[in-house]
Protein backbone atom coordinates (compact mmCIF):
# COMPACT_ATOMS: atom_id res chain seq x y z
CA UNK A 1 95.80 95.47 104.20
CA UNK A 2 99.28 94.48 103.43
CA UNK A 3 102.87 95.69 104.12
CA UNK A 4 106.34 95.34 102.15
CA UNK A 5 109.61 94.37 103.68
CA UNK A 6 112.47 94.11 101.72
CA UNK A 7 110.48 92.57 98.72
CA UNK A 8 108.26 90.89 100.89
CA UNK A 9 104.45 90.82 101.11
CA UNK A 10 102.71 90.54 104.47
CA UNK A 11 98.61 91.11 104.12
CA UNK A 12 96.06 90.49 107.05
CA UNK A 13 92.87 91.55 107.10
CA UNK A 14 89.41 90.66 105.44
CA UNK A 15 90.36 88.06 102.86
CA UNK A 16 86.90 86.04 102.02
CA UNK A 17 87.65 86.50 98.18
CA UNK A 18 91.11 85.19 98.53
CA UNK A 19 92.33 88.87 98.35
CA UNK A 20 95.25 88.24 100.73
CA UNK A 21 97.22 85.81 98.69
CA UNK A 22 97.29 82.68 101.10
CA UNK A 23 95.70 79.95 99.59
CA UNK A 24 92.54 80.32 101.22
CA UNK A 25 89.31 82.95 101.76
CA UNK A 26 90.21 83.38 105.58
CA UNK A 27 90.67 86.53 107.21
CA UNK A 28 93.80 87.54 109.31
CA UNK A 29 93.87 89.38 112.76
CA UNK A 30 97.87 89.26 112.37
CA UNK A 31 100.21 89.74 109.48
CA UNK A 32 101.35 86.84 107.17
CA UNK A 33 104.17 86.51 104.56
CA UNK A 34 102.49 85.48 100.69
CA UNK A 35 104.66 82.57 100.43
CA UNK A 36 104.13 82.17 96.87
CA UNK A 37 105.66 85.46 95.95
CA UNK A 38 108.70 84.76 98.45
CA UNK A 39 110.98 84.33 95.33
CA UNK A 40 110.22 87.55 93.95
CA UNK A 41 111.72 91.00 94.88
CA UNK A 42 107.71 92.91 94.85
CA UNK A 43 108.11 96.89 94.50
CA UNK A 44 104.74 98.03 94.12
CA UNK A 45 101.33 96.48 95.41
CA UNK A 46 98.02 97.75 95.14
CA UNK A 47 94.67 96.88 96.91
CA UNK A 48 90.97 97.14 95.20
CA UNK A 49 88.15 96.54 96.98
CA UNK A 50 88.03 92.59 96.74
CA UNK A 51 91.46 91.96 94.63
CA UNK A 52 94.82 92.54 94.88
CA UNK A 53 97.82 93.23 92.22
CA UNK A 54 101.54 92.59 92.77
CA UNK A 55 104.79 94.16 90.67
CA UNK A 56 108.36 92.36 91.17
CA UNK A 57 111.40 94.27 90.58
CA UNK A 58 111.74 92.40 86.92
CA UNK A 59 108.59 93.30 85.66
CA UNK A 60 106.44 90.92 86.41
CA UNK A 61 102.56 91.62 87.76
CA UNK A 62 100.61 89.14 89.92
CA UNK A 63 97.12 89.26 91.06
CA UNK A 64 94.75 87.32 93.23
CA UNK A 65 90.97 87.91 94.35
CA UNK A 66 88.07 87.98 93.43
CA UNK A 67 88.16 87.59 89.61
CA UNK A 68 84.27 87.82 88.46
CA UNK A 69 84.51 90.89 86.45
CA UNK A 70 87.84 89.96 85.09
CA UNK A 71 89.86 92.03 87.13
CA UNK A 72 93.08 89.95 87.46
CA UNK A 73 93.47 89.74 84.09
CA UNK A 74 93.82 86.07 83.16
CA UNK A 75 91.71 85.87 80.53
CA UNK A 76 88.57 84.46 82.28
CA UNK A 77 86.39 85.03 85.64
CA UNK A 78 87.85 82.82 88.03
CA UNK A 79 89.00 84.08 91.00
CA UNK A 80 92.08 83.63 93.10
CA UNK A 81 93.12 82.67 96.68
CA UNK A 82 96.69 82.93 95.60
CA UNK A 83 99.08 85.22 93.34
CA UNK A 84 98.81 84.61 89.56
CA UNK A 85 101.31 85.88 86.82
CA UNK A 86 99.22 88.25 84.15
CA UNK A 87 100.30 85.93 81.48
CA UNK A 88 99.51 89.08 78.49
CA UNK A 89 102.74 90.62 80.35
CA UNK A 90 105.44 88.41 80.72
CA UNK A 91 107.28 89.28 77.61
CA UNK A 92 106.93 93.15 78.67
CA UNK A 93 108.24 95.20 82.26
CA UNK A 94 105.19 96.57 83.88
CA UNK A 95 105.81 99.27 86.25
CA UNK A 96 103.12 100.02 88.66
CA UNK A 97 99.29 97.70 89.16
CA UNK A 98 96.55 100.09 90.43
CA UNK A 99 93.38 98.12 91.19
CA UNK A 100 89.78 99.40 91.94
CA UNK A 101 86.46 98.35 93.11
CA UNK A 102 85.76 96.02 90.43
CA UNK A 103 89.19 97.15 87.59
CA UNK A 104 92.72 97.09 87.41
CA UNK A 105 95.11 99.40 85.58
CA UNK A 106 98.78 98.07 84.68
CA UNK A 107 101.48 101.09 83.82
CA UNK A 108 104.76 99.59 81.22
CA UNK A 109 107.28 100.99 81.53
CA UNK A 110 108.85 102.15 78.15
CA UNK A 111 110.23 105.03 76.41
CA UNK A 112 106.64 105.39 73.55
CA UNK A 113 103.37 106.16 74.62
CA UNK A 114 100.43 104.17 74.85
CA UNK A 115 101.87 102.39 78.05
CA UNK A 116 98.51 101.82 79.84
CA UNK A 117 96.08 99.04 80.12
CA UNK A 118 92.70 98.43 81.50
CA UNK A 119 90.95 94.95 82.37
CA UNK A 120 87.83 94.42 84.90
CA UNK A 121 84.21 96.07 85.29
CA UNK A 122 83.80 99.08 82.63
CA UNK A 123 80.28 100.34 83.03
CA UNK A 124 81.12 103.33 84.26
CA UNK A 125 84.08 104.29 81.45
CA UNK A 126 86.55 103.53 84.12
CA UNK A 127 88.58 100.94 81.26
CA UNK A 128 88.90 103.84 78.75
CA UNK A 129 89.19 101.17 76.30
CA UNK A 130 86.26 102.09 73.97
CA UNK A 131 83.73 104.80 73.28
CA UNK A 132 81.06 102.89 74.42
CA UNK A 133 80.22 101.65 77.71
CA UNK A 134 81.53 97.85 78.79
CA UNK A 135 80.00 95.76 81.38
CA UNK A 136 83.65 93.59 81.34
CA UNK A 137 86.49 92.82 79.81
CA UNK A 138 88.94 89.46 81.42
CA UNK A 139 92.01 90.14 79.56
CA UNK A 140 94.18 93.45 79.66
CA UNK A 141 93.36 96.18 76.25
CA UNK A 142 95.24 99.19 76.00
CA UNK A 143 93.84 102.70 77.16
CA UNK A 144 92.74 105.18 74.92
CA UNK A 145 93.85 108.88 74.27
CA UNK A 146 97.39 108.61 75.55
CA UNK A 147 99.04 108.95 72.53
CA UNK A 148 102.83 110.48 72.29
CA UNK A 149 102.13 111.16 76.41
CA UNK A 150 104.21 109.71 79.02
CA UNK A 151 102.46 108.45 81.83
CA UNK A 152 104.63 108.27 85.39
CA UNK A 153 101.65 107.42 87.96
CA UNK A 154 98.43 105.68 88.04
CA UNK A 155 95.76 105.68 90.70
CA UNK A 156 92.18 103.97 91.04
CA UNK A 157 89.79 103.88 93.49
CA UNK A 158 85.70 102.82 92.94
CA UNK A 159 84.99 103.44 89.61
CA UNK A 160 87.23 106.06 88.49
CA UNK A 161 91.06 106.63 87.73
CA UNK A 162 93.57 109.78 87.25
CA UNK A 163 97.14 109.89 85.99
CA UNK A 164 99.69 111.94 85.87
CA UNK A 165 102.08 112.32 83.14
CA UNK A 166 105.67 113.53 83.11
CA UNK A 167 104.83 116.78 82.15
CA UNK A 168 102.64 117.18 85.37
CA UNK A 169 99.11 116.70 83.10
CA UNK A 170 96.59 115.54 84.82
CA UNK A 171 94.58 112.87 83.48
CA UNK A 172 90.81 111.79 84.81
CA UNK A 173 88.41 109.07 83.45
CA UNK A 174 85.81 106.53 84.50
CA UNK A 175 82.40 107.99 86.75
CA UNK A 176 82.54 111.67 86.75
CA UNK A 177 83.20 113.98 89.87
CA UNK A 178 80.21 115.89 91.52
CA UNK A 179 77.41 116.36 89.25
CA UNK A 180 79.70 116.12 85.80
CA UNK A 181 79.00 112.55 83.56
CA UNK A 182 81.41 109.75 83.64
CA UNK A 183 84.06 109.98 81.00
CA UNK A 184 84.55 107.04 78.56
CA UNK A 185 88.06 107.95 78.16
CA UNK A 186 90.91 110.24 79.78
CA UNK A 187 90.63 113.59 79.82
CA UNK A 188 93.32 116.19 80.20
CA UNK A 189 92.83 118.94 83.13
CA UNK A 190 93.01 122.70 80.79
CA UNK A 191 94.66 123.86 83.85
CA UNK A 192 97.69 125.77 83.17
CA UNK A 193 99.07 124.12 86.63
CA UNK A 194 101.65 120.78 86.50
CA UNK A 195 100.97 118.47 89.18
CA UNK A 196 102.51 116.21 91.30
CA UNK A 197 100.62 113.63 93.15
CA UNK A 198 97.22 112.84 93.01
CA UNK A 199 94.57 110.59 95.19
CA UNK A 200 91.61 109.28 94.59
CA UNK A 201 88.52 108.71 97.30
CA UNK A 202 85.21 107.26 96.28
CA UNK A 203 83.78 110.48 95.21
CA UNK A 204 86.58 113.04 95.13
CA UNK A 205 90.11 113.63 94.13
CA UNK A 206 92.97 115.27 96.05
CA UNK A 207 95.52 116.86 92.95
CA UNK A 208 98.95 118.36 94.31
CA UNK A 209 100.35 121.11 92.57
CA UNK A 210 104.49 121.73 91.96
CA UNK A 211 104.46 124.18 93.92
CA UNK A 212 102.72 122.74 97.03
CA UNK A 213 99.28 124.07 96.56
CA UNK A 214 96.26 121.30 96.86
CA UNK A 215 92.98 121.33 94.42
CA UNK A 216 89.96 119.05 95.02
CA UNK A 217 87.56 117.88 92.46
CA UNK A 218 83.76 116.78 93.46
CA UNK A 219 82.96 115.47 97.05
CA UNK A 220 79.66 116.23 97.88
CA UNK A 221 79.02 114.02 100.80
CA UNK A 222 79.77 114.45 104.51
CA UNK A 223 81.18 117.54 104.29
CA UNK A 224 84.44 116.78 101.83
CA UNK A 225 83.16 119.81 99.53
CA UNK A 226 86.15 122.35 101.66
CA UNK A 227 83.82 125.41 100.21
CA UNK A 228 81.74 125.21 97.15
CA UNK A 229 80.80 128.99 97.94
CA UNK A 230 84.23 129.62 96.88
CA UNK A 231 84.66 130.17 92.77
CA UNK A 232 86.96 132.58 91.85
CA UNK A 233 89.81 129.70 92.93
CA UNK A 234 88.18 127.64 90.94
CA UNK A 235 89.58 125.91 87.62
CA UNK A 236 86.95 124.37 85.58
CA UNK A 237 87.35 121.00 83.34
CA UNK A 238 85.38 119.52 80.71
CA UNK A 239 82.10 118.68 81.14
CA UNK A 240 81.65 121.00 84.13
CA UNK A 241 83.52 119.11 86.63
CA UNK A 242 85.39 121.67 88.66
CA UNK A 243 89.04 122.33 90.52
CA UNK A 244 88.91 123.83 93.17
CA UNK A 245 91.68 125.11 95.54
CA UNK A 246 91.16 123.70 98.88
CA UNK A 247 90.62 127.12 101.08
CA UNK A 248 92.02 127.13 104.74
CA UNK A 249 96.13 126.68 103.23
CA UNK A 250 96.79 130.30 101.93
CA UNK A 251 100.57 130.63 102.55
CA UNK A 252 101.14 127.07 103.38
CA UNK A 253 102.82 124.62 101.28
CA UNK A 254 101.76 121.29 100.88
CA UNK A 255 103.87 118.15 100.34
CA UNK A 256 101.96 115.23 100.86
CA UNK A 257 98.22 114.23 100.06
CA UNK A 258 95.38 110.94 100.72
CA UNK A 259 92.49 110.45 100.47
CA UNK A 260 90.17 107.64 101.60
CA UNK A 261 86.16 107.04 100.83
CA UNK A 262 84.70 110.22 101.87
CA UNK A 263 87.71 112.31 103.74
CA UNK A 264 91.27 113.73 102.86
CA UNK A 265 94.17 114.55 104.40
CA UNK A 266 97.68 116.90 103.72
CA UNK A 267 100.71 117.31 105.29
CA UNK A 268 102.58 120.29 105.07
CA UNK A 269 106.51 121.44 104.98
CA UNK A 270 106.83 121.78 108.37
CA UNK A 271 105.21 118.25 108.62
CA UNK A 272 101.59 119.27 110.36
CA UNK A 273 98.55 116.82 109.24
CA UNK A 274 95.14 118.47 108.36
CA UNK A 275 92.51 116.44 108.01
CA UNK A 276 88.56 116.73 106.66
CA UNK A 277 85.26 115.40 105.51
CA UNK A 278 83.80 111.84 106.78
CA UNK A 279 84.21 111.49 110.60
CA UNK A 280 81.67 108.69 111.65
CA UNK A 281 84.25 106.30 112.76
CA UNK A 282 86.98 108.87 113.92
CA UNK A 283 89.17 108.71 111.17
CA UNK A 284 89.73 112.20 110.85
CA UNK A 285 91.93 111.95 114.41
CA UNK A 286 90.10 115.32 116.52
CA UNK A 287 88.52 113.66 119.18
CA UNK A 288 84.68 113.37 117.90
CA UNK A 289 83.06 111.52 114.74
CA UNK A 290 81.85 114.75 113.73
CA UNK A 291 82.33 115.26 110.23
CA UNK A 292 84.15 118.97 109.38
CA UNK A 293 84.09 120.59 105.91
CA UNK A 294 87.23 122.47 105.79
CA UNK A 295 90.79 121.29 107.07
CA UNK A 296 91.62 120.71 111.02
CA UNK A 297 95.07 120.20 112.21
CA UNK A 298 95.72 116.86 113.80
CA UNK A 299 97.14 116.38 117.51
CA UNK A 300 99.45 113.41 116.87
CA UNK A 301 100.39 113.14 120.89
CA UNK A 302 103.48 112.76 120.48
CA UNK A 303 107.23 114.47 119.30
CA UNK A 304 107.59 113.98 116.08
CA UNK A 305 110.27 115.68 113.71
CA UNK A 306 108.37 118.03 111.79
CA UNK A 307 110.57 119.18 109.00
CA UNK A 308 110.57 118.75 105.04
CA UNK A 309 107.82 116.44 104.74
CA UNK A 310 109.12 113.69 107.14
CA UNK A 311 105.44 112.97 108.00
CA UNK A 312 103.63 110.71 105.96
CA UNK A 313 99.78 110.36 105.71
CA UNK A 314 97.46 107.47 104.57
CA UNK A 315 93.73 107.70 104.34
CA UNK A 316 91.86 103.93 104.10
CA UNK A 317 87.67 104.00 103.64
CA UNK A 318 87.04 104.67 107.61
CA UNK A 319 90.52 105.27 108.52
CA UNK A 320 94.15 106.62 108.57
CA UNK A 321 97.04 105.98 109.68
CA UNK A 322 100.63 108.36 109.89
CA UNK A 323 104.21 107.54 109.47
CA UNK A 324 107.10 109.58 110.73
CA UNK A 325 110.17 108.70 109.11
CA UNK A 326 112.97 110.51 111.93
CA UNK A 327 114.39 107.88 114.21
CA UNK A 328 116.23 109.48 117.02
C-alpha cells in the first residue's frame, strides 16, 4: 500500500521483497516516508504484486522489489529493498509506471507514437514486445502495434494490460479475457464507442464509456460475469472475447470505475457506489461475504456530498476503500 503527499511517498504494508522502498524486506503496520525519494517531487506510483514503480515530476521512474523476472528494469534480476532510477530512461520524460504481477509498463511522454515499453515476465504476451511468447526480458523494449497512436493511460494487473489512447481506443493485450487466447500484442476494441477509463482485475476488465455507460470484458469467477444471458448488449472483439454492457445501470450515468481481483465497483453522477462479484472477505461493503453477480448499492453510513462524482472508489484484491472529496 502506499500514499502521496505533496510529492511524498508513504508505503506500509507487506514488504518481504523490499516492495516498500525502505531499505529492508520488513513489513509495516503504520505508514513510512521512502526517504530515498524525499528529493524528488513523485506524481504517479504504481503497485504490482511484489514490486513497485515510482514517476517524479521531471521524468524520472524508480522501482524497487522483487526483481527476478526483470521487472524493475535494470538490466538484470536483482531485486530491490530501495528505489532505483531505470537507467534506459534518464535521457527521456516518462509519464506514468504501471506494474503487474510479475511486468512493468513505462508510458513517455512525447508528441510521436511508439511511446510504450514493456520489461518483466512475458509468457503470457503481456510485454507485447514480440510475436512469440517470452519467459523474460530485464531491460525495457518498446511495445508493438502502436504505431502513429497516442497513448494517454496505461493499466496492468496479473498478466494482462489495456490502454487507452487519445482518441478513446481501447487497447487490450497479454492473457486473454474469459475463454478468448492471450494476445501477443495489443489489440484495438472494433467498438464504435470512445472510452474513458479503464481497470483491470485479475480476470476481468471494467471499460468506461464517454458518455458514462460501463462495459465488462470476461470474469467468470465468483459471480463478476453481471449477466452472460444477456447478448444483444454485447460488443464482440477479436478472438471472441466479448463487451458486454454491465445490466442493472439503464438510465444511470457512470463516472467512476475499479476493479480489484475478482469484484468491481462504479460510482455514479449523483455519487452512489455499486458494488459486485467476490465477497469472501466483505469487500463488496453489504453486510455478508456473499458474493452477488449483478451491482448492489453500497450503505456508506454516513453524509456524504453526493454530487458530480465527488465520490471516489478503489477496489484492492480482497478489498476497497472510498474517498469523498467535500469537506464541510
Amino acid at each position: 500500500m502506499w500514499r502521496r503527499s505533496r510529492g511524498k511517498v508513504l508505503t506500509w504494508g507487506r514488504g518481504n521483497s523490499g516492495q516498500l522502498g525502505h531499505g529492508d524486506m520488513d513489513c509495516l503496520l503504520s505508514p513510512k516516508i521512502v526517504m530515498s525519494l524525499e528529493s524528488y517531487c513523485i506524481t504517479q506510483v504504481s503497485a504490482g504484486w511484489s514490486h513497485s514503480g515510482f514517476v517524479s515530476d521531471e521524468g524520472c521512474v524508480f522501482t524497487c522489489g522483487d526483481g527476478s523476472f526483470g521487472q524493475l528494469g535494470h538490466g538484470d534480476y536483482r531485486s530491490h529493498c530501495s528505489p532505483v532510477k531505470v537507467s534506459f530512461f534518464v535521457n527521456k520524460h516518462v509519464e506514468q509506471i504501471a506494474c503487474g504481477m510479475r511486468h512493468s509498463l513505462v508510458l513517455l511522454k512525447d508528441g510521436s507514437g511508439n511511446l510504450l515499453y514493456g520489461f518483466g515476465s512475458g509468457k503470457r504476451g503481456q510485454l507485447g514486445i514480440s510475436i512469440d511468447r517470452i519467459k523474460s526480458v530485464n531491460a525495457p523494449e518498446i511495445i508493438r502495434g502502436f504505431d502513429d497512436v497516442q497513448i494517454i493511460t496505461i493499466t496492468a494487473n496479473a498478466d494482462h494490460n489495456a490502454a487507452l489512447s487519445a482518441d478513446g481506443e481501447l487497447y487490450t493485450w497479454g492473457r486473454g479475457f474469459g475463454a478468448t487466447s492471450d494476445f501477443l500484442s495489443p489489440q484495438q476494441s472494433p467498438s464504435s464507442l470512445k472510452f474513458s477509463k479503464v481497470a483491470l482485475g485479475w480476470n476481468h476488465a471494467l471499460v468506461l464509456s464517454d458518455n458514462g455507460e460501463v462495459f465488462m470484458l470476461g470474469g467468470c469467477h465468483h459471480g463478476m460475469l453481471s449477466n452472460p444471458e444477456i447478448t444483444t448488449l454485447s460488443k464482440h472483439l477479436s478472438d471472441g472475447a466479448v463487451l458486454e454492457r454491465v445490466p442493472g445501470l439503464d438510465g444511470i450515468k457512470v463516472v467512476d470505475i475499479a476493479a480489484g481481483a475478482e469484484h468491481s465497483a462504479i460510482v455514479t453522477e449523483e455519487g452512489v457506489i455499486k458494488i459486485w462479484g467476490w465477497g469472501e472477505h466483505g469487500q463488496l461493503g453489504l453486510g455478508s461475504s456473499r458474493d452477488e453477480s449483478s451491482p448492489k448499492t453500497v450503505s456508506l453510513g454516513v453524509e456524504v456530498e453526493r454530487k458530480n462524482g465527488t465520490v471516489r472508489v478503489y477496489c484492492g484484491s480482497g478489498y476497497t476503500y472510498a474517498i469523498s472529496t467535500f469537506c464541510s
